[in-house]
N, C-alpha and C. Protein backbone atom coordinates (compact mmCIF):
# COMPACT_ATOMS: atom_id res chain seq x y z
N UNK A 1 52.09 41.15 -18.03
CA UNK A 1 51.42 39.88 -17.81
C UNK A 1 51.14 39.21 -19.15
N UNK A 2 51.71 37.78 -19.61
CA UNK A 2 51.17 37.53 -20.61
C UNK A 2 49.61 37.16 -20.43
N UNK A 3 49.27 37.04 -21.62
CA UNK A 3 47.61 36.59 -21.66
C UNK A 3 47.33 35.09 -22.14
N UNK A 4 46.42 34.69 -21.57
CA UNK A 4 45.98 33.38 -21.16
C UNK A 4 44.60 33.28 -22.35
N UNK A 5 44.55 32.19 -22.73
CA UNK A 5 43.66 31.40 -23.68
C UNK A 5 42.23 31.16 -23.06
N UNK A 6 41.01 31.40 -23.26
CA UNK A 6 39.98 31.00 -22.30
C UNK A 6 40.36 29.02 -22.04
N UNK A 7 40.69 28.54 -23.21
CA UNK A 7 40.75 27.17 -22.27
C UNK A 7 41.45 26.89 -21.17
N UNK A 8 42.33 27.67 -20.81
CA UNK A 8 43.47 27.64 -19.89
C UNK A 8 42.64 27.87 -18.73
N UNK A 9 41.30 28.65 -18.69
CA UNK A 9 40.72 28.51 -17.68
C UNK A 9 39.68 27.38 -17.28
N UNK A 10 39.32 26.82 -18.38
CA UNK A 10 38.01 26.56 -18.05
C UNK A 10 37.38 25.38 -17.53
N UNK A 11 36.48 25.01 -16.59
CA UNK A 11 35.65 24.38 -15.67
C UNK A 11 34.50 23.87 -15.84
N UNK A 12 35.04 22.57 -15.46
CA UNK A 12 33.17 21.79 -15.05
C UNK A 12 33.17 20.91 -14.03
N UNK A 13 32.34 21.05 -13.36
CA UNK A 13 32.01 19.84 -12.18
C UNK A 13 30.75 19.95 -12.30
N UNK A 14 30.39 18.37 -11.46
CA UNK A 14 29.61 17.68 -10.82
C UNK A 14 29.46 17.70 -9.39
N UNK A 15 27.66 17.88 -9.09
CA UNK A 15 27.46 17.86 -7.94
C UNK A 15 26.00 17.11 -7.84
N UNK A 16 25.96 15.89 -7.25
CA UNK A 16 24.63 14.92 -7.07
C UNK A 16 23.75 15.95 -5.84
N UNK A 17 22.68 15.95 -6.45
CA UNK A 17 21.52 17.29 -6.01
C UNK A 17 20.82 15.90 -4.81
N UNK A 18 20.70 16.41 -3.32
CA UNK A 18 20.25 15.55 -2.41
C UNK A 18 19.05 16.00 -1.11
N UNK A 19 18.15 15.40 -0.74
CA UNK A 19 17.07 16.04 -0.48
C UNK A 19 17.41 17.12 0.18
N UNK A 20 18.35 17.30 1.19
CA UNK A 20 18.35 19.10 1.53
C UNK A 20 18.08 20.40 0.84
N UNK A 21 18.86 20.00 -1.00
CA UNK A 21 19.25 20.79 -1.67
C UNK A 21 17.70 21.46 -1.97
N UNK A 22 16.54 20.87 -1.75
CA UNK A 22 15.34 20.85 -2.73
C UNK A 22 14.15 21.28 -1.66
N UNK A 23 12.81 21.58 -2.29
CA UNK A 23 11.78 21.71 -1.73
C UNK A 23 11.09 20.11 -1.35
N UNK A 24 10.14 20.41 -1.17
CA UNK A 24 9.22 18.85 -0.65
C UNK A 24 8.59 18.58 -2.01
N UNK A 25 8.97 18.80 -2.96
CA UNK A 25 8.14 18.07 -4.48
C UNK A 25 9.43 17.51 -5.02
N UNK A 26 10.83 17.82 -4.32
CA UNK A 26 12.12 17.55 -4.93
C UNK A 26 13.11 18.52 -6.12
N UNK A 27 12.29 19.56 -6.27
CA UNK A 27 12.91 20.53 -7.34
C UNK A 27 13.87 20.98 -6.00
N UNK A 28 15.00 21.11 -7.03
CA UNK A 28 16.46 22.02 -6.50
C UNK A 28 16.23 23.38 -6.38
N UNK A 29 16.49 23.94 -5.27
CA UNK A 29 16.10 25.25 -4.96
C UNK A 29 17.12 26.12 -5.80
N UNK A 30 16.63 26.90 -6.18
CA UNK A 30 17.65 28.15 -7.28
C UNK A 30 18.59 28.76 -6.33
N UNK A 31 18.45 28.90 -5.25
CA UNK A 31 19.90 29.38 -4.46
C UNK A 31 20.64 28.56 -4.66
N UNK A 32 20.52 26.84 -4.49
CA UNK A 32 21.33 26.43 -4.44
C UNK A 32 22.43 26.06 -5.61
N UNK A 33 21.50 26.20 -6.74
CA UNK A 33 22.02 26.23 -7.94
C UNK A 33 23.02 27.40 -8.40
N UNK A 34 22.38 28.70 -7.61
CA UNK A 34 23.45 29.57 -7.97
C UNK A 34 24.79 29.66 -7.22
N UNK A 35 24.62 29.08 -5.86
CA UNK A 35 25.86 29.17 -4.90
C UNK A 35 27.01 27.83 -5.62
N UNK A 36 26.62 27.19 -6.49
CA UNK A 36 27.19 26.08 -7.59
C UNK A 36 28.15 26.96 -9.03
N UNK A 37 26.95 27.62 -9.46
CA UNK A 37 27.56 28.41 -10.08
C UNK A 37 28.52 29.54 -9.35
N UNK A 38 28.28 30.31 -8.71
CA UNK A 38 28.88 31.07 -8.14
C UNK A 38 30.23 30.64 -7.71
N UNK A 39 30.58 29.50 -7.19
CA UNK A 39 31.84 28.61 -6.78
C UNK A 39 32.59 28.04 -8.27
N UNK A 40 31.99 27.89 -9.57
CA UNK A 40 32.48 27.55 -10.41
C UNK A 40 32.69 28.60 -11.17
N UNK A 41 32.41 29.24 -11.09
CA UNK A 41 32.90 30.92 -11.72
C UNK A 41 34.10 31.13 -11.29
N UNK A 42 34.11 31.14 -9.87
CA UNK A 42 35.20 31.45 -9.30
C UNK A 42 36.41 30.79 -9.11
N UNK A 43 36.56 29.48 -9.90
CA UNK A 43 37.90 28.59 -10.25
C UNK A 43 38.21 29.06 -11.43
N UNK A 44 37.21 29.40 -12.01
CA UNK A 44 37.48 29.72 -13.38
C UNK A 44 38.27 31.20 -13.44
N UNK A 45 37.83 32.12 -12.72
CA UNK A 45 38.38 33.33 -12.70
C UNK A 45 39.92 33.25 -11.38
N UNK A 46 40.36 32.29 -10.60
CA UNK A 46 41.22 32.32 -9.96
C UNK A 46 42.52 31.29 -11.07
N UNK A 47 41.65 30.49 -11.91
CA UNK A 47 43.02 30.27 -12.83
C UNK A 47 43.11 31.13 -14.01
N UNK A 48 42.15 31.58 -13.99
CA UNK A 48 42.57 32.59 -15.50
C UNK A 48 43.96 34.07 -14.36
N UNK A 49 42.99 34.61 -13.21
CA UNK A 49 43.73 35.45 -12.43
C UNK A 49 45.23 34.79 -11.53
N UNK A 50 45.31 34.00 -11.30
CA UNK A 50 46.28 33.52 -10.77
C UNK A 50 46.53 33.87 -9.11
N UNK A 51 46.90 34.60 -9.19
CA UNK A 51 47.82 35.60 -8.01
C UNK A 51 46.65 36.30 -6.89
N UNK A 52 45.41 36.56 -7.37
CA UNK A 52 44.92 37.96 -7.10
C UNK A 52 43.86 36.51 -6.18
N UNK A 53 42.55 37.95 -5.39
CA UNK A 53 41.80 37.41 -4.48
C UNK A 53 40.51 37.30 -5.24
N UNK A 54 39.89 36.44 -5.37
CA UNK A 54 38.64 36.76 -6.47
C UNK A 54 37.63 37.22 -5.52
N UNK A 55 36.54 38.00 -6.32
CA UNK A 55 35.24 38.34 -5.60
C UNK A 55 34.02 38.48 -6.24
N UNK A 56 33.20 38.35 -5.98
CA UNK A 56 31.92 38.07 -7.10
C UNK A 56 31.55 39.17 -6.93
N UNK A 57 31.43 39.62 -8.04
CA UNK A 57 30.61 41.65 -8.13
C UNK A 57 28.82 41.57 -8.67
N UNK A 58 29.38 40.79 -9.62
CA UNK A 58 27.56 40.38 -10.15
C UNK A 58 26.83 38.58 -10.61
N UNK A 59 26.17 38.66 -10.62
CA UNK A 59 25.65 36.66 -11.47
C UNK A 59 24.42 37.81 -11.95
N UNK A 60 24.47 37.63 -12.94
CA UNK A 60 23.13 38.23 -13.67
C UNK A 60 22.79 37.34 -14.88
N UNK A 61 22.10 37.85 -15.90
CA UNK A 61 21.30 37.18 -16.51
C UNK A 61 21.01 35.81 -16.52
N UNK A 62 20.78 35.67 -14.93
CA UNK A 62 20.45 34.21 -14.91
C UNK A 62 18.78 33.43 -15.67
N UNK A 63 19.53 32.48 -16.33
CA UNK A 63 18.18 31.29 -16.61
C UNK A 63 17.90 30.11 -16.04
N UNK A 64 16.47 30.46 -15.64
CA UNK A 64 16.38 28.69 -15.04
C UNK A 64 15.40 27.91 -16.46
N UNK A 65 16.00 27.65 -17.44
CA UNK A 65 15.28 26.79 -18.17
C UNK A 65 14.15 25.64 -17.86
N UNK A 66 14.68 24.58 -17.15
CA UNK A 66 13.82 23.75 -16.48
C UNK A 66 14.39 23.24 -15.37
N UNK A 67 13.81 22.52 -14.19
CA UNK A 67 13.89 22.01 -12.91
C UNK A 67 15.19 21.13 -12.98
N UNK A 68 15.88 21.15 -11.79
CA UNK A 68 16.77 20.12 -11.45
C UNK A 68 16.38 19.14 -9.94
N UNK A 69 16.11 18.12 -10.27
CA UNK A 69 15.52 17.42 -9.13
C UNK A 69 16.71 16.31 -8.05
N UNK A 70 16.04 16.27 -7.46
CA UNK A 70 16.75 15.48 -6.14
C UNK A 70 17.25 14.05 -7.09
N UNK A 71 18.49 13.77 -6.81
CA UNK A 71 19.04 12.63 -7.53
C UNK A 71 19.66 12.57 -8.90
N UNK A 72 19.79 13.94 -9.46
CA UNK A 72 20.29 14.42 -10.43
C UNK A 72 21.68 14.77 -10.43
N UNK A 73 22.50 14.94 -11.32
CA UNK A 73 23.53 15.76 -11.13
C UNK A 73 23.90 16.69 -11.41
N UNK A 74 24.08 17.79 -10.85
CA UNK A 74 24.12 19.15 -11.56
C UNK A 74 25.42 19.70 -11.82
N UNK A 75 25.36 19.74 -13.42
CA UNK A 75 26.69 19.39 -14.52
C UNK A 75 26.76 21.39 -14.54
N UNK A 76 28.10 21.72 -14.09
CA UNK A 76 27.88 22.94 -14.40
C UNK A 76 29.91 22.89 -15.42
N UNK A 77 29.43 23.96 -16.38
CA UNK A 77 30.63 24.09 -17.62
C UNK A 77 30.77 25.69 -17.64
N UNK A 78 31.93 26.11 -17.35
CA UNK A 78 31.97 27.60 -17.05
C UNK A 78 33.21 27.72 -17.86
N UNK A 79 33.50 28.78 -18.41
CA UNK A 79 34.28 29.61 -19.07
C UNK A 79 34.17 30.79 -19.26
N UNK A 80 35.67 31.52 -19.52
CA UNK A 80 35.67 33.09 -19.32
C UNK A 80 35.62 33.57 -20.80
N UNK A 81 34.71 34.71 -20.57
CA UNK A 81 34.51 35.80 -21.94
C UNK A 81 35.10 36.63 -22.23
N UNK A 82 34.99 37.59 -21.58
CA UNK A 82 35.61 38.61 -21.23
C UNK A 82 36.81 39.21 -20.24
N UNK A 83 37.30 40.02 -20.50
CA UNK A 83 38.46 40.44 -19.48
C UNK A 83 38.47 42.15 -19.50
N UNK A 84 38.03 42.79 -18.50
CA UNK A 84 38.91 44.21 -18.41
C UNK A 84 40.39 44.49 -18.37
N UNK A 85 40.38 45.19 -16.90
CA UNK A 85 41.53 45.08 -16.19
C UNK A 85 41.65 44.42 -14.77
N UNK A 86 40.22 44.38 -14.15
CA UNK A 86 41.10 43.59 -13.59
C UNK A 86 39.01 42.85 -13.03
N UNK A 87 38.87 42.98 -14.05
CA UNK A 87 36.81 41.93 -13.52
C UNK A 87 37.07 40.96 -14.96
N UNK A 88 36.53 40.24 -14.78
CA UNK A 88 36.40 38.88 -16.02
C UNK A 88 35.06 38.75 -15.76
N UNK A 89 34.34 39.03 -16.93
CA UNK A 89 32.81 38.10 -17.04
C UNK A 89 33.02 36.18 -17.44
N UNK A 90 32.58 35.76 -16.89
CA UNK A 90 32.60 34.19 -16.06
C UNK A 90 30.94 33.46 -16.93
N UNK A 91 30.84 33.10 -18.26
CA UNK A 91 29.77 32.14 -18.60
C UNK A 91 29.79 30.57 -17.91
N UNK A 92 28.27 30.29 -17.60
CA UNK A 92 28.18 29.34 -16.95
C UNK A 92 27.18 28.44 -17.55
N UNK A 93 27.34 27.41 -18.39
CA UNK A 93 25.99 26.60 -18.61
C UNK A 93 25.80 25.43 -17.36
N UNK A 94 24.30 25.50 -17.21
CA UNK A 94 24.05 24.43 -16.32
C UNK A 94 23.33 23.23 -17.06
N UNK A 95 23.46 22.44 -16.41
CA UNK A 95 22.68 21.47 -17.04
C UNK A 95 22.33 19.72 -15.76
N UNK A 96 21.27 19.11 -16.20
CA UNK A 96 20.84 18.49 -15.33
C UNK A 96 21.15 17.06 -15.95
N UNK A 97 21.37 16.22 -14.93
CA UNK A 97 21.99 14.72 -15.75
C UNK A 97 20.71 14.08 -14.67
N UNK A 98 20.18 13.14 -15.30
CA UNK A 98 19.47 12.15 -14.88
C UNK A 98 19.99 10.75 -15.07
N UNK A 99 20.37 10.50 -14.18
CA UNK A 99 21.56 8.82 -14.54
C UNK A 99 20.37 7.66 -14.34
N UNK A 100 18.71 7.66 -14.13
CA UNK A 100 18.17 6.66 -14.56
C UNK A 100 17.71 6.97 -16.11
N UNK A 101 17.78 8.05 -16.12
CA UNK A 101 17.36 8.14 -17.90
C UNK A 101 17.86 8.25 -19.16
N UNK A 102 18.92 8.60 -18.42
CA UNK A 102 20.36 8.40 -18.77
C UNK A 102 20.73 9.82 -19.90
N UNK A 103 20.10 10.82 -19.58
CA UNK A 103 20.14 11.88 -20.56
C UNK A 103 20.40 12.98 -19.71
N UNK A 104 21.35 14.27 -20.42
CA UNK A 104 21.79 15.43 -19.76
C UNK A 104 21.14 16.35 -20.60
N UNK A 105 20.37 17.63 -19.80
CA UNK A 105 19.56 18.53 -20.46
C UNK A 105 19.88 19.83 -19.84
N UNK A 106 20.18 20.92 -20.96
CA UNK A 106 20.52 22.21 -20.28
C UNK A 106 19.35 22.51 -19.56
N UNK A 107 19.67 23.23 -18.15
CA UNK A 107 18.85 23.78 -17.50
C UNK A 107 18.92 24.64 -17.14
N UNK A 108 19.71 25.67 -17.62
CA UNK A 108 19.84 27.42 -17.74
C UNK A 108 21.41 27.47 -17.81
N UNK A 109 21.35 28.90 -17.79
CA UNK A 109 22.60 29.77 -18.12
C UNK A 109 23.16 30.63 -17.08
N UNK A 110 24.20 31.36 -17.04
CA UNK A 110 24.34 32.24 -16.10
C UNK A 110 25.98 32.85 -16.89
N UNK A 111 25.56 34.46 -16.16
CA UNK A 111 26.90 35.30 -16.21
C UNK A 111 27.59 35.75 -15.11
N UNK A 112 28.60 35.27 -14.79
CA UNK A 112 29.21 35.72 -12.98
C UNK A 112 30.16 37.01 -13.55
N UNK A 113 30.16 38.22 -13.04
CA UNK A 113 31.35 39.06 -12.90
C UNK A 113 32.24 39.03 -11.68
N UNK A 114 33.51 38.62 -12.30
CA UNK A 114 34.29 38.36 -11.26
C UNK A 114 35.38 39.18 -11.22
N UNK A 115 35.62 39.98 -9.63
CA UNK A 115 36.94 40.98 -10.16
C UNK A 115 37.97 40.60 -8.94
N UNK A 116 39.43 40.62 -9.88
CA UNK A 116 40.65 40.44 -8.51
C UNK A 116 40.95 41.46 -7.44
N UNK A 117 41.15 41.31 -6.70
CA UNK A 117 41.73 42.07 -5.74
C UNK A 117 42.75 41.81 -5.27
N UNK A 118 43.72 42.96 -4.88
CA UNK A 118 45.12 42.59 -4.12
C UNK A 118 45.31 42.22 -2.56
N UNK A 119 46.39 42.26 -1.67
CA UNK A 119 46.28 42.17 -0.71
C UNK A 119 45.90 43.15 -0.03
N UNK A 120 45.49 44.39 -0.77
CA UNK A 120 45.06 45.58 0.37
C UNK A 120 43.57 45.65 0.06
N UNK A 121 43.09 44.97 -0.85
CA UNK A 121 41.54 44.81 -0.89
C UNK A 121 40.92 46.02 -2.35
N UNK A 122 41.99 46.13 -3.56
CA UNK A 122 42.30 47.27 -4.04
C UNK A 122 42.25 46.34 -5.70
N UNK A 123 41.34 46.58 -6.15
CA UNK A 123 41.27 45.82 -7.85
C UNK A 123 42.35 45.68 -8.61
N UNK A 124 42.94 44.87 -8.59
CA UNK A 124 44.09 44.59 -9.55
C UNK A 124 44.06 44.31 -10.82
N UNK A 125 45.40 44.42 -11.45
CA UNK A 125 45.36 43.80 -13.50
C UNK A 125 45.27 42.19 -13.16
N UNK A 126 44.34 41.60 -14.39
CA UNK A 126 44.81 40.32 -14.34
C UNK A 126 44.69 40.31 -16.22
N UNK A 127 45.70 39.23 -16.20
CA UNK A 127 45.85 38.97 -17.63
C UNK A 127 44.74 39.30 -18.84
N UNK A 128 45.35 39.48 -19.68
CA UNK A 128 44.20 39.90 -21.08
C UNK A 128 43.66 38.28 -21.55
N UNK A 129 42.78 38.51 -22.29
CA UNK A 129 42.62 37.04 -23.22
C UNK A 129 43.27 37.04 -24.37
N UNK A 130 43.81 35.61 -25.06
CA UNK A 130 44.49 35.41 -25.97
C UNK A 130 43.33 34.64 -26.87
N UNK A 131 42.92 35.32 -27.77
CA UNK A 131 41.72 34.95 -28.19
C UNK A 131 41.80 34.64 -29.70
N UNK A 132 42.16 33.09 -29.95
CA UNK A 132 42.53 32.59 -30.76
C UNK A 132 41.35 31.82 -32.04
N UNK A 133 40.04 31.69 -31.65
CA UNK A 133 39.65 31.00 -32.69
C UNK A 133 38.23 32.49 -32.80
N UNK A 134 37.54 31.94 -33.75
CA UNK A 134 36.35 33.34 -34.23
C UNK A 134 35.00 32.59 -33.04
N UNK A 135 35.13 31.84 -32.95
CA UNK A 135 34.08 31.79 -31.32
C UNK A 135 34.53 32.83 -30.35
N UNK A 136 35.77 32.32 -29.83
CA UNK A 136 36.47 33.46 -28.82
C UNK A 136 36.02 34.93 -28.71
N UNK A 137 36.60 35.40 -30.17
CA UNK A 137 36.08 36.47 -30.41
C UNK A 137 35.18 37.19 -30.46
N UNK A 138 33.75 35.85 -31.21
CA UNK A 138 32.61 36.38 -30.54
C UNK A 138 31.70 36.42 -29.37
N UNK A 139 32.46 35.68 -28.51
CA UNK A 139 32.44 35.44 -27.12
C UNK A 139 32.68 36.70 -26.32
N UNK A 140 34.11 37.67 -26.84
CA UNK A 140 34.77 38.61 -25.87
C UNK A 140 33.86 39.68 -26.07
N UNK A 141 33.69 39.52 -27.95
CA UNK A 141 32.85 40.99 -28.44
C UNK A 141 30.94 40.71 -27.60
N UNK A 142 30.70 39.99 -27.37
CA UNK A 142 29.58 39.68 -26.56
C UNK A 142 29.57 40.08 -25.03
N UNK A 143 30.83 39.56 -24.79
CA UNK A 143 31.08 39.58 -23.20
C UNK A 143 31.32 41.14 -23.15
N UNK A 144 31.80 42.10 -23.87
CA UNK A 144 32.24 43.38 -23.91
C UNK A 144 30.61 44.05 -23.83
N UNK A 145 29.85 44.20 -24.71
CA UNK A 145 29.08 44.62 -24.27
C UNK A 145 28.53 44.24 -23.53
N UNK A 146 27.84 43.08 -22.64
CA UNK A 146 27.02 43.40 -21.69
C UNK A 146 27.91 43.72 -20.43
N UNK A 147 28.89 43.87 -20.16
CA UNK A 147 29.57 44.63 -19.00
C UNK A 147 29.61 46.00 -19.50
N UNK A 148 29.80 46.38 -20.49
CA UNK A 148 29.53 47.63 -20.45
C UNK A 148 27.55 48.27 -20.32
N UNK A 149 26.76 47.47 -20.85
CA UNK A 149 25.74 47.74 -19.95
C UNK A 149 25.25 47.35 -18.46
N UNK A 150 26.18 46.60 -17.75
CA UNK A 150 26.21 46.22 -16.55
C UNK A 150 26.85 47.76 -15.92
N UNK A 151 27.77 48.12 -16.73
CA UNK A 151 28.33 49.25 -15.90
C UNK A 151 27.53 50.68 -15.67
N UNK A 152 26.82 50.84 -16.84
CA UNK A 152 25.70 51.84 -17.19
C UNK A 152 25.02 51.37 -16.60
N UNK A 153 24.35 50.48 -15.88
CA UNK A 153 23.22 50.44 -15.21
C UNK A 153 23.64 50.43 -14.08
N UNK A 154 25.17 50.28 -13.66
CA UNK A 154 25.17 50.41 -12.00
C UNK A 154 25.62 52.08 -11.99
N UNK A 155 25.81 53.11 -13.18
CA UNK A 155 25.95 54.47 -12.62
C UNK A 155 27.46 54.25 -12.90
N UNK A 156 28.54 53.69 -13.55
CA UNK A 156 30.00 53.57 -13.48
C UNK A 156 30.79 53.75 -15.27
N UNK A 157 29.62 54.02 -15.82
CA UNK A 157 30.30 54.00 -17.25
C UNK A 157 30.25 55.01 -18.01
């Protein structure tokens, strides 16, 4: 398999936050923020993987920095860190756009582990990273350890 560049994967959308999304004061409920992230992880890890079935194994070190409110847009920018053999750790910044104030403000972070699967439901290889500039690198060497303490703490390493 050749190996793929993190830009080759990487993702952002927009989603206008609307009173369902929120409580009765208008803050965006954190599920819903993560089922955002969680869906943008997972473009990100189906073009870096290509072929394979993606599946979300973990979202951990999530941050909620500050509130995202009803009428906002919630700007999410995801890119891949890491790569095993066949799980990719998936970074996610969020951030909140206010289009009367006209300013976009991070409003947390997040890490999705995402791993392929084949058609028999069986973890597959997906491409290595081609990790070309010294961000990258300190991106993968970052992304490397905390999956390896993700793995020690689930009992697998």
């Amino acid at each position: 398999m050749k190996p793929k560049s993190p830009q080759e994967s990487r993702a952002e959308t927009a989603v206008l936050m609307m009173p369902p999304d929120a409580n009765p004061m208008g803050n965006v409920f954190g599920g819903v923020i993560m089922k955002h992230v969680d869906l943008v992880a997972g473009i990100v890890a189906k073009r870096h993987a290509g072929h394979a079935n993606l599946v979300t194994a973990s979202i951990d070190r999530v941050t909620f920095l500050r509130p995202v409110f009803i009428g906002n847009a919630l700007v999410l920018s995801a890119r891949i860190n890491y790569v095993r053999r066949s799980s990719m750790e998936v970074e996610v910044d969020i951030d909140s756009e206010d289009f009367d104030a006209g300013a976009r403000v991070r409003t947390g972070t997040a890490f999705v582990t995402m791993v392929a699967l084949d058609k028999d439901g069986r973890a597959t290889e997906v491409p290595q990273l081609l990790l070309e500039t010294d961000e990258e690198k300190k991106r993968f060497s970052e992304g490397k350890r905390r999956m390896m303490t993700r793995l020690r703490e689930a009992g697998k390493a």
